[in-house]
PDB file of N, CA and C in Angstrom:
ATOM      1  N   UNK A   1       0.840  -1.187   0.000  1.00  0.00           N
ATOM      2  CA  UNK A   1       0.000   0.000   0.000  1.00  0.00           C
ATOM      3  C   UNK A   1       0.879   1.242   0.000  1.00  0.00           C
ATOM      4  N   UNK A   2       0.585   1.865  -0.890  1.00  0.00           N
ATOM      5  CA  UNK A   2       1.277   2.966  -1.223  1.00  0.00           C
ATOM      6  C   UNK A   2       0.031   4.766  -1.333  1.00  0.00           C
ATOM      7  N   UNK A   3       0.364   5.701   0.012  1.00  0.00           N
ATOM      8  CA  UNK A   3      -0.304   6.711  -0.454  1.00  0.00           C
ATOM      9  C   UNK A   3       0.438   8.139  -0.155  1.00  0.00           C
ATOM     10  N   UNK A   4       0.749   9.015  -1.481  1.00  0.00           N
ATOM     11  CA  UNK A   4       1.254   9.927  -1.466  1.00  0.00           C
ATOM     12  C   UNK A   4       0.667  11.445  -1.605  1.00  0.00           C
ATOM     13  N   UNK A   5       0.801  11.776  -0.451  1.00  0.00           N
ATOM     14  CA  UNK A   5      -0.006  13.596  -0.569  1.00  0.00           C
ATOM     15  C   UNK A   5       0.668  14.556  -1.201  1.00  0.00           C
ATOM     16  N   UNK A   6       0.425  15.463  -1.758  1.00  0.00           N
ATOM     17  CA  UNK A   6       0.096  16.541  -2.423  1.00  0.00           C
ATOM     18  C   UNK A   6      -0.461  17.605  -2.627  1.00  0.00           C
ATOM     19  N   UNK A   7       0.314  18.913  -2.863  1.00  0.00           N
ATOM     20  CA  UNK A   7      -0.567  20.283  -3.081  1.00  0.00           C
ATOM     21  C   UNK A   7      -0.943  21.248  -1.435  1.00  0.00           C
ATOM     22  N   UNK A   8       0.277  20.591  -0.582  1.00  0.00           N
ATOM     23  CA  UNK A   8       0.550  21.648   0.739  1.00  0.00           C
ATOM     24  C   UNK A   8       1.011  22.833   0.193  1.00  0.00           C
ATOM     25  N   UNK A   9       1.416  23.435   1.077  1.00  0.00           N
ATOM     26  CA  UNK A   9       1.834  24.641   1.215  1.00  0.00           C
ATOM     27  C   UNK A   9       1.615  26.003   1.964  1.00  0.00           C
ATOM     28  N   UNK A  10       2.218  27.594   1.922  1.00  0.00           N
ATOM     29  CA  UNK A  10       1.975  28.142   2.625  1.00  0.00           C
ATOM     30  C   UNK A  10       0.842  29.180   1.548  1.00  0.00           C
ATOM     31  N   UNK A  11      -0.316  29.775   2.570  1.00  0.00           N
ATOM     32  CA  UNK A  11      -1.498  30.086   2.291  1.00  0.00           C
ATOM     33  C   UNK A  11      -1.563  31.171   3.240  1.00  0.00           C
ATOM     34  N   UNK A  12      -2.118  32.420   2.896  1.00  0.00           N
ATOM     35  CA  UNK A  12      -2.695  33.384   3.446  1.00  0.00           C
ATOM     36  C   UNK A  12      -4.303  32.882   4.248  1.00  0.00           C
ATOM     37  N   UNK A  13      -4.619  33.438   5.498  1.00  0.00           N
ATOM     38  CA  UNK A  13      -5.751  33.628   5.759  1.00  0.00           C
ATOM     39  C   UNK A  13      -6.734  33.900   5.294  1.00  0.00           C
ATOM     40  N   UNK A  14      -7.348  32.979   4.890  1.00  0.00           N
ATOM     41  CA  UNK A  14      -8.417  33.400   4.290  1.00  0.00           C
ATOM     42  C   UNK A  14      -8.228  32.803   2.620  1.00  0.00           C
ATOM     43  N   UNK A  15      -7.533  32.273   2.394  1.00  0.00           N
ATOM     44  CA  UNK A  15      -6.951  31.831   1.388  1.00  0.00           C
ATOM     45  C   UNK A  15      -7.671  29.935   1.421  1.00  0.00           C
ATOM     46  N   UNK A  16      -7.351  29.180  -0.068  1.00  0.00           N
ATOM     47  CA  UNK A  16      -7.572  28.001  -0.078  1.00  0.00           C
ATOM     48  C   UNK A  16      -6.596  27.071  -0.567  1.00  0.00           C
ATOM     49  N   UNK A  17      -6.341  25.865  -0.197  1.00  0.00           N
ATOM     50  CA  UNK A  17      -5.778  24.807  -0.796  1.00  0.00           C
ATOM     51  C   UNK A  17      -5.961  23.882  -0.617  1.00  0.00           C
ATOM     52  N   UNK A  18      -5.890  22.953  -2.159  1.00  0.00           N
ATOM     53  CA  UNK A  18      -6.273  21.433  -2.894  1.00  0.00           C
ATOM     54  C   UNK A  18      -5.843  20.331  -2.430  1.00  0.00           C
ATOM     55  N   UNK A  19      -5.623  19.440  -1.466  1.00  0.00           N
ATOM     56  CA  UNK A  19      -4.490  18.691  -1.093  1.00  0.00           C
ATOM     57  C   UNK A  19      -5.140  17.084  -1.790  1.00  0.00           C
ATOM     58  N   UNK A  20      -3.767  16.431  -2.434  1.00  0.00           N
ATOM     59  CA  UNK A  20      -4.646  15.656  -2.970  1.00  0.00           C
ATOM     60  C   UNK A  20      -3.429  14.206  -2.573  1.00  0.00           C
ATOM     61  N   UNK A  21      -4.235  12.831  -2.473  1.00  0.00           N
ATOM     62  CA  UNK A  21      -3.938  11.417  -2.236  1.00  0.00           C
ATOM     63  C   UNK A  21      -3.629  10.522  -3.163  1.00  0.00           C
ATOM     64  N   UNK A  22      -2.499  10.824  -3.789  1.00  0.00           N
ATOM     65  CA  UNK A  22      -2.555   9.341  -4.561  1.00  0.00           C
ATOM     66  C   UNK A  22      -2.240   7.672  -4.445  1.00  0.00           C
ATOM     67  N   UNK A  23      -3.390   6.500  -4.350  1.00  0.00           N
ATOM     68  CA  UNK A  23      -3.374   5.517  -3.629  1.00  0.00           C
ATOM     69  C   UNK A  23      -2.659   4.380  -4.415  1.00  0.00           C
ATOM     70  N   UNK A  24      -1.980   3.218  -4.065  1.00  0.00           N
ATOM     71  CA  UNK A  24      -1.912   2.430  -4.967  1.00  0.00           C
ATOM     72  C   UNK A  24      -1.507   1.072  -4.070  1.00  0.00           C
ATOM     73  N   UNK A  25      -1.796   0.283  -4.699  1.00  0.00           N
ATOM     74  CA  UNK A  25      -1.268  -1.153  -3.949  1.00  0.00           C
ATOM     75  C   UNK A  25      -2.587  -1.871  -2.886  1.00  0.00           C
ATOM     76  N   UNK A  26      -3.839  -1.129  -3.437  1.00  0.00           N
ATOM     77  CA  UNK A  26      -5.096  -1.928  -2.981  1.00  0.00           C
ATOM     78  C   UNK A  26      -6.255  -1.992  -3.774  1.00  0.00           C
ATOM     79  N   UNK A  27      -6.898  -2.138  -3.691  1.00  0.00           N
ATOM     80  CA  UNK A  27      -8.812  -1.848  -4.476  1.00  0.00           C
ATOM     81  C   UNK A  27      -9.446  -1.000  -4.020  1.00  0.00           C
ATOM     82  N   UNK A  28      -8.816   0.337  -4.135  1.00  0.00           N
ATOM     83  CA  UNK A  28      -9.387   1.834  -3.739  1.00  0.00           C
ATOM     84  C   UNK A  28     -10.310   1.719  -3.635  1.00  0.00           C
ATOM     85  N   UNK A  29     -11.512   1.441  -4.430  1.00  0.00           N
ATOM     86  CA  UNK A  29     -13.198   1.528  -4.339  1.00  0.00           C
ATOM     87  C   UNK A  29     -13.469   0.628  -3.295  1.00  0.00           C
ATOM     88  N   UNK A  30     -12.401  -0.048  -2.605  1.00  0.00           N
ATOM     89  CA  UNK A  30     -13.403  -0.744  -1.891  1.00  0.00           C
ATOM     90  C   UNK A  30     -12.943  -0.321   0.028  1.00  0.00           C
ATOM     91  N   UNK A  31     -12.550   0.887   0.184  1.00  0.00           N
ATOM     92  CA  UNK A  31     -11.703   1.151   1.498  1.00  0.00           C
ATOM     93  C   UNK A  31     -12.318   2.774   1.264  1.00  0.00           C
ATOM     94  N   UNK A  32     -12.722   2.931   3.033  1.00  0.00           N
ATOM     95  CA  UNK A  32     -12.662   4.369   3.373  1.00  0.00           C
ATOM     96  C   UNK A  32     -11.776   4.985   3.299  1.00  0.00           C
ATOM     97  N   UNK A  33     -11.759   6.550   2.975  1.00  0.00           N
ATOM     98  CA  UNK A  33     -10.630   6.844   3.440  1.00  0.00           C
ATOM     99  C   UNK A  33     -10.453   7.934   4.296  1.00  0.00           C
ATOM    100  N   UNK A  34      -9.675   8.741   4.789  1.00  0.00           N
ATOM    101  CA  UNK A  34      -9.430   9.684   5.440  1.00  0.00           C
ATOM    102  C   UNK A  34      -8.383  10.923   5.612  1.00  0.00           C
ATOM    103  N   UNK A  35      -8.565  12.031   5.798  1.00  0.00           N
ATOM    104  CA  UNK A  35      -7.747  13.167   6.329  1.00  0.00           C
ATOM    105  C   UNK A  35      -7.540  13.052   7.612  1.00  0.00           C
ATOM    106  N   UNK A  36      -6.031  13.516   8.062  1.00  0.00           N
ATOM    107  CA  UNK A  36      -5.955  13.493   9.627  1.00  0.00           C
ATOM    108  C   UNK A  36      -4.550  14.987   9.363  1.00  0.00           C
ATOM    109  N   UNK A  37      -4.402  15.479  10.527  1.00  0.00           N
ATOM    110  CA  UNK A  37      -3.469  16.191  10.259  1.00  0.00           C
ATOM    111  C   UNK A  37      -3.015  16.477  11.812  1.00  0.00           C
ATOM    112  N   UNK A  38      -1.482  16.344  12.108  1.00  0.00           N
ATOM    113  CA  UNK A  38      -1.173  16.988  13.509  1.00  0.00           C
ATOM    114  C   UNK A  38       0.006  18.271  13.147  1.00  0.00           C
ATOM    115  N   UNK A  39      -0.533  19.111  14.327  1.00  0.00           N
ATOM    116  CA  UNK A  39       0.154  20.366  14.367  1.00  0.00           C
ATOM    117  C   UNK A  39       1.177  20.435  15.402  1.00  0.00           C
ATOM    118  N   UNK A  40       2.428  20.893  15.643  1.00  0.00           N
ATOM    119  CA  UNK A  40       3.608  21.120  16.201  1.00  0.00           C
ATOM    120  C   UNK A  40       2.948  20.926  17.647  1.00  0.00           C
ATOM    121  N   UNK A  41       3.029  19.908  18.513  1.00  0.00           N
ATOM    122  CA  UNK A  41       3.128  19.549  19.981  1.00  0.00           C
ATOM    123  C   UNK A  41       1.692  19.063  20.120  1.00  0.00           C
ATOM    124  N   UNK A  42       0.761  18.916  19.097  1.00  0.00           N
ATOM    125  CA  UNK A  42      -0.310  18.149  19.367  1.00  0.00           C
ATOM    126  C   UNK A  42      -0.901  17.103  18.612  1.00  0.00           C
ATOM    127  N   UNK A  43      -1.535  16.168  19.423  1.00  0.00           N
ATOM    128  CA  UNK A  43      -1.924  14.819  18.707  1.00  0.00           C
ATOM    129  C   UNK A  43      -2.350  14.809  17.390  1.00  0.00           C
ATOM    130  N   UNK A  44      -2.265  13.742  16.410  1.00  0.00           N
ATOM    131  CA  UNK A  44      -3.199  13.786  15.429  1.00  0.00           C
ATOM    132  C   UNK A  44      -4.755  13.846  15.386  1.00  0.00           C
ATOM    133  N   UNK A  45      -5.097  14.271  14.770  1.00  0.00           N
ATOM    134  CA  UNK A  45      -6.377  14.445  14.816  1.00  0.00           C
ATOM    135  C   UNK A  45      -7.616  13.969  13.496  1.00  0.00           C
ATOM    136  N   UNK A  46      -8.430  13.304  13.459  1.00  0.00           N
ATOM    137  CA  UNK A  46      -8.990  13.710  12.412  1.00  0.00           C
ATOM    138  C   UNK A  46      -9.970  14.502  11.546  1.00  0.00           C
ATOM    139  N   UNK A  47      -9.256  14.706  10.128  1.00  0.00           N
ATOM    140  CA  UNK A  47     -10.702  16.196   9.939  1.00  0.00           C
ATOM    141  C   UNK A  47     -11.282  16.013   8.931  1.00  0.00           C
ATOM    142  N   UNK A  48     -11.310  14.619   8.235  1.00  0.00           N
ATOM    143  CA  UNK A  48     -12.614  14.820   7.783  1.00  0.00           C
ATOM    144  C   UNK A  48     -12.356  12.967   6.517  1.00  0.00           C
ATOM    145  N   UNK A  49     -13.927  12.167   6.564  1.00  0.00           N
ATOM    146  CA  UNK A  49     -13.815  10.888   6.170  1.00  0.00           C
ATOM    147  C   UNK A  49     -14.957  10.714   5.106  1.00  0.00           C
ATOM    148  N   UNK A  50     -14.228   9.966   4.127  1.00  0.00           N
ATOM    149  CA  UNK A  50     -15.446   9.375   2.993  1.00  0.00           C
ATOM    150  C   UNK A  50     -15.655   8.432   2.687  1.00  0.00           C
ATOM    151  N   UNK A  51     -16.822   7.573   2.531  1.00  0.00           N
ATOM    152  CA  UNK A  51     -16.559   6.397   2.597  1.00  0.00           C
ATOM    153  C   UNK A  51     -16.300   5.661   0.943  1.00  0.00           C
ATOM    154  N   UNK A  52     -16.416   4.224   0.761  1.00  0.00           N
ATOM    155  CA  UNK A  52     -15.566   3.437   0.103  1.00  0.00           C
ATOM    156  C   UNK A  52     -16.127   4.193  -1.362  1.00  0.00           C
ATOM    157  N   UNK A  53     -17.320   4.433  -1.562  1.00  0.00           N
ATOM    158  CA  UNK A  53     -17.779   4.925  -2.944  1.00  0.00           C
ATOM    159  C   UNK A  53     -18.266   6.303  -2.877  1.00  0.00           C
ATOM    160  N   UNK A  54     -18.147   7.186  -1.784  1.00  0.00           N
ATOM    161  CA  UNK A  54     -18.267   8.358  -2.009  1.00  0.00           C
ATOM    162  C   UNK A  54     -19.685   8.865  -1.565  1.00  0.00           C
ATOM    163  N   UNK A  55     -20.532   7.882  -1.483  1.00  0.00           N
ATOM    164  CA  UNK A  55     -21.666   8.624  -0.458  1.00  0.00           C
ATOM    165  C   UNK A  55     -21.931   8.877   0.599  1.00  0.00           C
ATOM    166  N   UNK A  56     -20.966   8.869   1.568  1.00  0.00           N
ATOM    167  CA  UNK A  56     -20.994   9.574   3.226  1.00  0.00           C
ATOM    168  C   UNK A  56     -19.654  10.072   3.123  1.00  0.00           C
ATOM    169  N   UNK A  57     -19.838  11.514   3.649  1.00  0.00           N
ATOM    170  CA  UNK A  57     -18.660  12.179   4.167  1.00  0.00           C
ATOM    171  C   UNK A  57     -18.738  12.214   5.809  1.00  0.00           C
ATOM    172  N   UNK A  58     -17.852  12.484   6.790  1.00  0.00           N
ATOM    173  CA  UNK A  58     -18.115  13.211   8.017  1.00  0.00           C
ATOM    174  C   UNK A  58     -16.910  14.298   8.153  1.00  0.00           C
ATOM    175  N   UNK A  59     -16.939  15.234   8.998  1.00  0.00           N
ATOM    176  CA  UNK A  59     -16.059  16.222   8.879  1.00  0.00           C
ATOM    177  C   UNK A  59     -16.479  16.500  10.881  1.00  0.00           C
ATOM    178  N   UNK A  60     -14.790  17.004  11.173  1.00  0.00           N
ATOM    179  CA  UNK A  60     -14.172  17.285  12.564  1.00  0.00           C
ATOM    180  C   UNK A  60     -15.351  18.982  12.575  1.00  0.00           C
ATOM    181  N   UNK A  61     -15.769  18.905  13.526  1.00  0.00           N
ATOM    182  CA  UNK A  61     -16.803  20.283  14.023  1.00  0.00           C
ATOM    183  C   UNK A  61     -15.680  21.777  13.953  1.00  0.00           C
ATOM    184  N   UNK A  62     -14.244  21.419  13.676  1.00  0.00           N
ATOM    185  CA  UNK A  62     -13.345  22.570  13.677  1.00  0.00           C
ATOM    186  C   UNK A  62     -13.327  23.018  11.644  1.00  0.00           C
ATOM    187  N   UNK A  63     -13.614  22.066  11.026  1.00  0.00           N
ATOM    188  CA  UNK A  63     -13.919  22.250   9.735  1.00  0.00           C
ATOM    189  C   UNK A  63     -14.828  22.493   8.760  1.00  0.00           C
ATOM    190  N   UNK A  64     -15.849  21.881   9.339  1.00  0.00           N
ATOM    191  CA  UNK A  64     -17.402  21.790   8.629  1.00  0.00           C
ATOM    192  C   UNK A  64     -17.473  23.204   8.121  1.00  0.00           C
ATOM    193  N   UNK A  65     -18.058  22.666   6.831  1.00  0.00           N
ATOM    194  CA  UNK A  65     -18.545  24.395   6.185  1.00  0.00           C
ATOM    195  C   UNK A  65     -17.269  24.908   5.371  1.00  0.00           C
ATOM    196  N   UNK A  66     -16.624  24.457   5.657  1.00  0.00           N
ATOM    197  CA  UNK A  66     -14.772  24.751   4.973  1.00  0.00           C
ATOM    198  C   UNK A  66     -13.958  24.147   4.362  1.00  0.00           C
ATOM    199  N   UNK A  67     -14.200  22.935   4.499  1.00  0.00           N
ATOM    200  CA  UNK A  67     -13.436  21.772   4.126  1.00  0.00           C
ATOM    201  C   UNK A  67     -14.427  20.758   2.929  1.00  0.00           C
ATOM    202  N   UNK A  68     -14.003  20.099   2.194  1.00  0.00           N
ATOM    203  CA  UNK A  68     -14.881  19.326   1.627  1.00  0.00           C
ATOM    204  C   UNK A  68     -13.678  18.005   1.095  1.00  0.00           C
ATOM    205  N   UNK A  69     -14.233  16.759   1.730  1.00  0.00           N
ATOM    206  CA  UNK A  69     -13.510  15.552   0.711  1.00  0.00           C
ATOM    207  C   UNK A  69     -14.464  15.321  -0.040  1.00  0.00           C
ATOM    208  N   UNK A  70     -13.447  14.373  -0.997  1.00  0.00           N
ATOM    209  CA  UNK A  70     -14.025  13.655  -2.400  1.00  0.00           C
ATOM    210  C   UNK A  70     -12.889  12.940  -2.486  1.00  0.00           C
ATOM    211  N   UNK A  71     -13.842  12.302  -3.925  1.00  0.00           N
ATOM    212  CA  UNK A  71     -12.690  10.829  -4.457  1.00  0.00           C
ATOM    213  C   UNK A  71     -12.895  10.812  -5.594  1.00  0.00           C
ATOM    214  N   UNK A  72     -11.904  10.338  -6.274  1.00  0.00           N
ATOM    215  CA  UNK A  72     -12.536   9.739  -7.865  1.00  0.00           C
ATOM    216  C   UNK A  72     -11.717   8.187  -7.680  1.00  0.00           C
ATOM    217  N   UNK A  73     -12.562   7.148  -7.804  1.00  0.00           N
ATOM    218  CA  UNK A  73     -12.233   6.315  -8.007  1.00  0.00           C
ATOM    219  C   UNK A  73     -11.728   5.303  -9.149  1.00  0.00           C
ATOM    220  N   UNK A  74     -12.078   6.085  -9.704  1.00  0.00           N
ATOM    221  CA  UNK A  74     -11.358   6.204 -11.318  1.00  0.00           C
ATOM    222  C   UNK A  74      -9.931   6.065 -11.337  1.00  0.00           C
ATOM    223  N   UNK A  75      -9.448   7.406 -10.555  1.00  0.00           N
ATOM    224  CA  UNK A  75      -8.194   8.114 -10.624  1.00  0.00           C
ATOM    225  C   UNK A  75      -7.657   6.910  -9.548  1.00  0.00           C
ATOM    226  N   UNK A  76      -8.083   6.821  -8.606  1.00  0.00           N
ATOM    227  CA  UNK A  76      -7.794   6.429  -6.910  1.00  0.00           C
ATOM    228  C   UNK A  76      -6.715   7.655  -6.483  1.00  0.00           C
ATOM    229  N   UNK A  77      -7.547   8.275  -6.385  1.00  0.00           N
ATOM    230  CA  UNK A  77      -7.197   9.617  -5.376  1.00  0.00           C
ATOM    231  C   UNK A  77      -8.469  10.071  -4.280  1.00  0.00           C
ATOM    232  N   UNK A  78      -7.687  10.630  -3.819  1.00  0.00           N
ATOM    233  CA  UNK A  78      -9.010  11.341  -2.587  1.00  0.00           C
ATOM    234  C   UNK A  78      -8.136  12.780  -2.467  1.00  0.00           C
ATOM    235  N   UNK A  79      -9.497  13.526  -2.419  1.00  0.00           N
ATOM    236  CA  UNK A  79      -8.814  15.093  -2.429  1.00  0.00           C
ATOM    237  C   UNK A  79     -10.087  15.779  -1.219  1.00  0.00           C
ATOM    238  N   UNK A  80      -8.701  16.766  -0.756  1.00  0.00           N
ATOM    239  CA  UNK A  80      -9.200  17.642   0.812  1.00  0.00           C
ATOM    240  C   UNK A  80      -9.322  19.127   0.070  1.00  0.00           C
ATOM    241  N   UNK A  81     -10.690  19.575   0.037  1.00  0.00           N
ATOM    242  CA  UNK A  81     -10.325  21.023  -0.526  1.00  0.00           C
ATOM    243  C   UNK A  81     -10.540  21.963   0.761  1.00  0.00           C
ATOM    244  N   UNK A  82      -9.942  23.123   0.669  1.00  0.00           N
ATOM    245  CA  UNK A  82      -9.835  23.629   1.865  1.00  0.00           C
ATOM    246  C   UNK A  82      -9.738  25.310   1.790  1.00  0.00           C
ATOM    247  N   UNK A  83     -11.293  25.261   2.164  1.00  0.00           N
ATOM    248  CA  UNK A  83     -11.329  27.070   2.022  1.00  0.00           C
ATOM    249  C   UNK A  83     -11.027  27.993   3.111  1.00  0.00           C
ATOM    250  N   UNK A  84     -10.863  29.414   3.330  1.00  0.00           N
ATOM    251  CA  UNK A  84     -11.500  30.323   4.296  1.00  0.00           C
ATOM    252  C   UNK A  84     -10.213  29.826   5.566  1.00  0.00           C
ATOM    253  N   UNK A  85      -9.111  29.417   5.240  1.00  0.00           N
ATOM    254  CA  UNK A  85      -8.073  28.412   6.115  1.00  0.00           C
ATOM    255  C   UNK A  85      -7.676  29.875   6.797  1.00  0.00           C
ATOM    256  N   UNK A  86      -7.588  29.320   8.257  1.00  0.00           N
ATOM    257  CA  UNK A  86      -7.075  30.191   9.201  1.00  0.00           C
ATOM    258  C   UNK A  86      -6.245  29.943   9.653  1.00  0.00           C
ATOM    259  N   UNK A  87      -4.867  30.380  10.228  1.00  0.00           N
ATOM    260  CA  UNK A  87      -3.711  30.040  11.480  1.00  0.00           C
ATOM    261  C   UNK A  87      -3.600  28.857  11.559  1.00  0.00           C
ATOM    262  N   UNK A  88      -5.160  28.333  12.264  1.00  0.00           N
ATOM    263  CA  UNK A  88      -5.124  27.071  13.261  1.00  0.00           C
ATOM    264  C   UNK A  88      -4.980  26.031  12.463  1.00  0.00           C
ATOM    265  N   UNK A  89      -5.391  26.046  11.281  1.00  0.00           N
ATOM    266  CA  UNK A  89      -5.271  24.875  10.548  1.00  0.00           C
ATOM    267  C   UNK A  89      -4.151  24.620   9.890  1.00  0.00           C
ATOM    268  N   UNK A  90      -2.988  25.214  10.024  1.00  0.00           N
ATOM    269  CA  UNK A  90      -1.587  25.110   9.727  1.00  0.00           C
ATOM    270  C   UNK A  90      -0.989  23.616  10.792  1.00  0.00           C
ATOM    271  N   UNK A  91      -0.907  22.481  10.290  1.00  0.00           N
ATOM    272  CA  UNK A  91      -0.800  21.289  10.715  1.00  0.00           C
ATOM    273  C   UNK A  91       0.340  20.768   9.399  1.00  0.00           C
ATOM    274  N   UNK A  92       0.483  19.298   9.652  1.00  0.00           N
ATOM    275  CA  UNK A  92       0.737  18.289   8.878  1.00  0.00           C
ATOM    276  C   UNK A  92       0.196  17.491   8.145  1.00  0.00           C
ATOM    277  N   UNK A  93      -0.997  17.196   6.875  1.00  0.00           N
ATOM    278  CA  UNK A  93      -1.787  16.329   6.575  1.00  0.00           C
ATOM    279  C   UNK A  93      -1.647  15.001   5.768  1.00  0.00           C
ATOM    280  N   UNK A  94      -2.147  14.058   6.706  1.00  0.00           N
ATOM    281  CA  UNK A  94      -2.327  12.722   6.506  1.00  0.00           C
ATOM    282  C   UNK A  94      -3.590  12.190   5.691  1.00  0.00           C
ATOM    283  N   UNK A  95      -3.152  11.617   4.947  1.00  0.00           N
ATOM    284  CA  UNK A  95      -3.994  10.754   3.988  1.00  0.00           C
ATOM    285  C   UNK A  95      -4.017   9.166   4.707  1.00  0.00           C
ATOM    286  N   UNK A  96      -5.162   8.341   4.936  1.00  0.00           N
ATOM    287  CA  UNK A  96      -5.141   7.497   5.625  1.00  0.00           C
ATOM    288  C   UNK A  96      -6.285   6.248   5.286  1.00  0.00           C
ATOM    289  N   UNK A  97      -5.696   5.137   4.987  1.00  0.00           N
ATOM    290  CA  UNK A  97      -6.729   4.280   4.873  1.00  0.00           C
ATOM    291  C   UNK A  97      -7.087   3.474   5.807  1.00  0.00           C
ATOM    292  N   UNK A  98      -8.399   2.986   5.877  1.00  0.00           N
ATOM    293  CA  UNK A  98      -8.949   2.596   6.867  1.00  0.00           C
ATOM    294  C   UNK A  98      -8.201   0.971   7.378  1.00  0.00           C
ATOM    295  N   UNK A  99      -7.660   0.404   6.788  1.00  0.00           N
ATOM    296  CA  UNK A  99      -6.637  -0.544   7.260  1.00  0.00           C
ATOM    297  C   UNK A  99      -5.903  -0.548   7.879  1.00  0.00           C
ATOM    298  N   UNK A 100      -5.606   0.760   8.298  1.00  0.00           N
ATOM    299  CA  UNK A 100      -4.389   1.229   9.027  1.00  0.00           C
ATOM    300  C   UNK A 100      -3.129   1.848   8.546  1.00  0.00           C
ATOM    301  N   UNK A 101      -3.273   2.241   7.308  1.00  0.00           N
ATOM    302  CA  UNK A 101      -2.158   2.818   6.171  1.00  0.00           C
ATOM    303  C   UNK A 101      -1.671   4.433   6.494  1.00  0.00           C
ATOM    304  N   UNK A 102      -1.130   4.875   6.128  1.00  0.00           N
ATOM    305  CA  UNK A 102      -0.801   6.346   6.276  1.00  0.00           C
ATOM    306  C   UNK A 102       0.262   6.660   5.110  1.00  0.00           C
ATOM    307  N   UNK A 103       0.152   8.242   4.794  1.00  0.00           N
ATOM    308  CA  UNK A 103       0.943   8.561   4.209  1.00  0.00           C
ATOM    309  C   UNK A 103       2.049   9.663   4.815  1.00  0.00           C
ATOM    310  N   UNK A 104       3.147   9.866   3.869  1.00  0.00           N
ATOM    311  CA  UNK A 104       4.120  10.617   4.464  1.00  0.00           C
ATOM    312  C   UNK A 104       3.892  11.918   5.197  1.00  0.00           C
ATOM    313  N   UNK A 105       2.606  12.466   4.817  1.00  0.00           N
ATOM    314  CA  UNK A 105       2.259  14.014   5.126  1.00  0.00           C
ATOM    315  C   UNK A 105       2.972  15.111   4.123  1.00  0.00           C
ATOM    316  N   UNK A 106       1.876  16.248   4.343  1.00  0.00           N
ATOM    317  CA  UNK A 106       2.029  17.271   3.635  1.00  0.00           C
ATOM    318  C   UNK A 106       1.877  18.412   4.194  1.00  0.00           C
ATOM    319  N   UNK A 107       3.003  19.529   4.190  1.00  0.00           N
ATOM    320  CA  UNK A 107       2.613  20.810   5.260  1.00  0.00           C
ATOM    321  C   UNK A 107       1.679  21.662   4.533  1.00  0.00           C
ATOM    322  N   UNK A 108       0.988  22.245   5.671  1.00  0.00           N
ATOM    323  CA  UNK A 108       0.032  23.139   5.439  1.00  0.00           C
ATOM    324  C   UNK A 108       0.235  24.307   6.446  1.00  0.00           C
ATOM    325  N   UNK A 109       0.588  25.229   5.809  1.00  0.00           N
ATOM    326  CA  UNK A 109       0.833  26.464   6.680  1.00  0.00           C
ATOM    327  C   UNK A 109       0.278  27.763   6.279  1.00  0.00           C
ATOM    328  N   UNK A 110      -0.382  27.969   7.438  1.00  0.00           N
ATOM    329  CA  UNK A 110      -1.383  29.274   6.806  1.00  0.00           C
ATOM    330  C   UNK A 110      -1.086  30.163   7.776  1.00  0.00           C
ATOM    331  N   UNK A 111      -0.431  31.686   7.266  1.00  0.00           N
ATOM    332  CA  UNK A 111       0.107  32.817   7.976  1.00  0.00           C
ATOM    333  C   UNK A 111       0.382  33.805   6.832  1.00  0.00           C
ATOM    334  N   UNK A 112       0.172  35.159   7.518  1.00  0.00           N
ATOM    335  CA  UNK A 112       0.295  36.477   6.815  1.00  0.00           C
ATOM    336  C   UNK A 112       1.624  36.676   6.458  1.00  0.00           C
TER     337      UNK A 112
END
């Protein structure tokens, strides 16, 4: 199992960015997947899950309204879009399958 993130970076307040998963080495359509992200001295966390074909999302109560996953299973990617990003959400983000997989992470840093 192989999953590699994509499309971090540093972002103004109030600003957005695409972060995207590319999966390989399973049967994507058939595994949830997930965003998780930890920030400098605190736990991981997670912020937001879709399931195996794309009709249930859930999202962390610090994101809702801001954040949106998706998938194309086509592609086998899963992508975190991420609007209206403030300070706080300047973390590390994890791409994660429900097997227990993880990927390397991707910074996300949002400051003036």
């Amino acid at each position: 199992v192989q999953l590699v993130e994509s499309g971090g970076g540093l972002v103004q307040p109030g600003g957005s960015l695409r972060l995207s998963c590319a999966a390989s080495g399973f049967t994507f359509s058939s595994y949830a997947m997930s965003w998780y992200r930890q920030a400098p001295g605190k736990e991981r966390e997670s912020v937001a899950r879709i399931s195996s074909l794309g009709g249930s999302t859930n999202y962390a109560d610090s994101v809702k309204g801001r954040f949106t996953i998706s998938r194309d299973n086509a592609k086998n990617r899963v992508y975190l879009q991420m609007n209206s990003l403030k300070p706080e959400d300047t973390a590390v983000y994890y791409c994660f399958q429900q097997m227990g997989f993880w990927g390397q992470g991707t910074q996300v840093t949002v400051s003036s």
